[in-house]
C-alpha atoms as a PDB file:
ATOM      1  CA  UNK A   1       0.000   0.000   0.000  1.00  0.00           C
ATOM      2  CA  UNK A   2       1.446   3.527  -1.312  1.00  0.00           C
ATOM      3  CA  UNK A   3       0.577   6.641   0.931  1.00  0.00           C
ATOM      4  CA  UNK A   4      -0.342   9.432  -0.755  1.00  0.00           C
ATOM      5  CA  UNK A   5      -1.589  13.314  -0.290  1.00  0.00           C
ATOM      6  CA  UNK A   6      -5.527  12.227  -0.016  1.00  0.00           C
ATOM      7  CA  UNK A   7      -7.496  13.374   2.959  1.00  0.00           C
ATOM      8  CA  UNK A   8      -6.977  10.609   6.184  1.00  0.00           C
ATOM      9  CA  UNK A   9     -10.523   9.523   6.153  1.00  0.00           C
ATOM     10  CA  UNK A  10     -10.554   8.454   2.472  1.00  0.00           C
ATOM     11  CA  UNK A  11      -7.027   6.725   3.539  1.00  0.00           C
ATOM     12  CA  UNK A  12      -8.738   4.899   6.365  1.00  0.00           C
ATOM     13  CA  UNK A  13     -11.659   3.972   4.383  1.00  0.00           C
ATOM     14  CA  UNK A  14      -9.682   2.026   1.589  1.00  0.00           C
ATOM     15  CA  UNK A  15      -7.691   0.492   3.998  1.00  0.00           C
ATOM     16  CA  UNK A  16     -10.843  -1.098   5.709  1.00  0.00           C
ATOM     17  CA  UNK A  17     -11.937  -2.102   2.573  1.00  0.00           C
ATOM     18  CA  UNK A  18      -8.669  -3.934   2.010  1.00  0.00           C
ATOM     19  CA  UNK A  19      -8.937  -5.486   5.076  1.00  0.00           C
ATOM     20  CA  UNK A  20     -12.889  -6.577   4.719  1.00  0.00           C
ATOM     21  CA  UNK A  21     -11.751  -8.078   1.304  1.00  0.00           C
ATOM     22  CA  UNK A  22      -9.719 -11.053   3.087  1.00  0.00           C
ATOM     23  CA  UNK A  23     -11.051 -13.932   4.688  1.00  0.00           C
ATOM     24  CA  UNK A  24     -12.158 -13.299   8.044  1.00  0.00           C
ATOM     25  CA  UNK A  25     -10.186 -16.064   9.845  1.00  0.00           C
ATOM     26  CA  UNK A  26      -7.414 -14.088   8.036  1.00  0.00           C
ATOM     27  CA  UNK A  27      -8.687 -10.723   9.684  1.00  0.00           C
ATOM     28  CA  UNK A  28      -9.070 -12.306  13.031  1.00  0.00           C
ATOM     29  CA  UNK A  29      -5.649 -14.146  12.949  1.00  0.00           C
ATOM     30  CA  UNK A  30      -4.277 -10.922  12.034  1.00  0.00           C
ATOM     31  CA  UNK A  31      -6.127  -9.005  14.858  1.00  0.00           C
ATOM     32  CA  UNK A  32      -4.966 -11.447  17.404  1.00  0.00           C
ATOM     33  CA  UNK A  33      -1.137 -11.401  16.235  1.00  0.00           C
ATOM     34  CA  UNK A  34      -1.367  -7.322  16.700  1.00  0.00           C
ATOM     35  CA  UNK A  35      -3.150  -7.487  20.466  1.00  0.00           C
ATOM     36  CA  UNK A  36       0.063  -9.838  20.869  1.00  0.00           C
ATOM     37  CA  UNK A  37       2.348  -7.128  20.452  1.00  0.00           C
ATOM     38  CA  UNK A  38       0.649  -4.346  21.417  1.00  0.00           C
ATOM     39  CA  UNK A  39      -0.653  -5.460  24.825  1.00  0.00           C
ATOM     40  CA  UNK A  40       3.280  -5.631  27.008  1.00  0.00           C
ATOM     41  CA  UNK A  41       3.698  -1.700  25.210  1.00  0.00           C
ATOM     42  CA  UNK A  42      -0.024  -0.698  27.285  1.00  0.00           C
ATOM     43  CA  UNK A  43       0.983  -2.866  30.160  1.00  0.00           C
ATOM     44  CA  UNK A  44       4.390  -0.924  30.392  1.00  0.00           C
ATOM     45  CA  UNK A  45       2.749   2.344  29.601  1.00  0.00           C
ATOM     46  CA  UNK A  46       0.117   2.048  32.261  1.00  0.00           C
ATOM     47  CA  UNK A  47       2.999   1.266  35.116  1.00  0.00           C
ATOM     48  CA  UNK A  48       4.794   4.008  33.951  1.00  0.00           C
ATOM     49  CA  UNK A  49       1.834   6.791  34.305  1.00  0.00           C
ATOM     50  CA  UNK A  50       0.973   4.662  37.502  1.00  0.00           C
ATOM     51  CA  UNK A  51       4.503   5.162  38.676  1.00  0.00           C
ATOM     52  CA  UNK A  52       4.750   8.853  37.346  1.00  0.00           C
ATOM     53  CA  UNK A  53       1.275   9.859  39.149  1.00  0.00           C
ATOM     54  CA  UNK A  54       2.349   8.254  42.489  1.00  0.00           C
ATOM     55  CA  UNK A  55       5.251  10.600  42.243  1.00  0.00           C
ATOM     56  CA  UNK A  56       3.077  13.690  42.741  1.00  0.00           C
ATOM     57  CA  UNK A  57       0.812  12.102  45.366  1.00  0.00           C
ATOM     58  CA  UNK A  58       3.349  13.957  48.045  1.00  0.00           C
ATOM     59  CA  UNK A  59       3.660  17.138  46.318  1.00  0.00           C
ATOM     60  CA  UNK A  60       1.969  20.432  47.816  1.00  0.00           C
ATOM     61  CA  UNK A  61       0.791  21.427  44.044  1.00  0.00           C
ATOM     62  CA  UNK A  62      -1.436  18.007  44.585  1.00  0.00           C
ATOM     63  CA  UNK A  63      -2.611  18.185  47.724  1.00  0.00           C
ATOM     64  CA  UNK A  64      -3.502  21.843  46.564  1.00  0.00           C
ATOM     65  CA  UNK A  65      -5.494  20.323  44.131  1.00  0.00           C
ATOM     66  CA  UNK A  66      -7.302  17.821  46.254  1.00  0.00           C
ATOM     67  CA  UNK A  67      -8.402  21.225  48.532  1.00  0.00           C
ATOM     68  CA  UNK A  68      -9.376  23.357  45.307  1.00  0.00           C
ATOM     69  CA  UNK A  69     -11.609  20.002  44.604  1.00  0.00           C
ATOM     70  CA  UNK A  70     -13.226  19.171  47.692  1.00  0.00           C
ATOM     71  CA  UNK A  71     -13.946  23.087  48.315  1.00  0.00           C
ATOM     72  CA  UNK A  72     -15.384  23.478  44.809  1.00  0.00           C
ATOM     73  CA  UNK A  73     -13.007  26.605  44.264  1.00  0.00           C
ATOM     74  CA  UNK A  74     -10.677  27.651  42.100  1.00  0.00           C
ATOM     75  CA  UNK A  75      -6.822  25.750  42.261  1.00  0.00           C
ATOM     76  CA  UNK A  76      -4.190  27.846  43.297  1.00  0.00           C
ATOM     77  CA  UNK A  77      -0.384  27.503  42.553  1.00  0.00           C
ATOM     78  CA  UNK A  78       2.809  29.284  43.187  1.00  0.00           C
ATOM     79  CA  UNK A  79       2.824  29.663  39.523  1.00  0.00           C
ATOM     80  CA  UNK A  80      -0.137  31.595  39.867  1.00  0.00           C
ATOM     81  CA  UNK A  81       1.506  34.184  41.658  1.00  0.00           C
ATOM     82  CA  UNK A  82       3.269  36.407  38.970  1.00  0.00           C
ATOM     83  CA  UNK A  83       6.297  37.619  42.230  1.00  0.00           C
ATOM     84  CA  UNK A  84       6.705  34.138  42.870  1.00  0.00           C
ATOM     85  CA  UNK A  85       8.934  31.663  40.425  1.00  0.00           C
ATOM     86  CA  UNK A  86       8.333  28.158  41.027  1.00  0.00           C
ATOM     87  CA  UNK A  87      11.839  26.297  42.288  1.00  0.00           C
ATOM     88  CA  UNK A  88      14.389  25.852  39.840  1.00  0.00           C
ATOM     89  CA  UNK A  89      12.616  27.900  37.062  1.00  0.00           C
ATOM     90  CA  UNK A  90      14.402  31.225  37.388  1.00  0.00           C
ATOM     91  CA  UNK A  91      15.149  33.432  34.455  1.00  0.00           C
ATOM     92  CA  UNK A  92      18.559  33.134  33.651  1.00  0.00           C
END
């Protein structure tokens, strides 16, 4: 299949033809081969936003947060504060 300059739907709708135009034990063997591969890439994706989010449960910009929720009001930051630069954002 050659790529060319046509609008993405158009793109997407030729490819699905080309797919509905095999067998569909080939389509499903196919299918199954992909969610092979591509399920260890979400599994290692969703530990690493896991990880990267438990990183911030300790911060005060969180627990901020959790306060502007439960209060229904408006989140505040230190980088809301035009006199005050967040930690090691200075303008040098």
């Amino acid at each position: 299949m050659r790529f060319t300059a046509r609008p993405p739907l158009d793109a997407a709708h030729e490819l699905a033809r080309q797919i509905a135009d095999n067998p569909p034990l080939v389509a499903r063997g196919v299918k199954g081969v992909l969610e092979l591969d591509r399920a260890p890439r979400v599994d290692f994706g969703l530990r690493h936003v896991s990880a990267w989010n438990a990183a911030f449960l300790p911060s005060e910009d969180f627990a901020e947060a959790v306060r502007a929720f439960s209060e229904r009001c408006p989140h505040s930051s230190p980088a809301d504060d035009p006199g005050e630069v967040p930690s090691g954002q200075d303008d040098r």
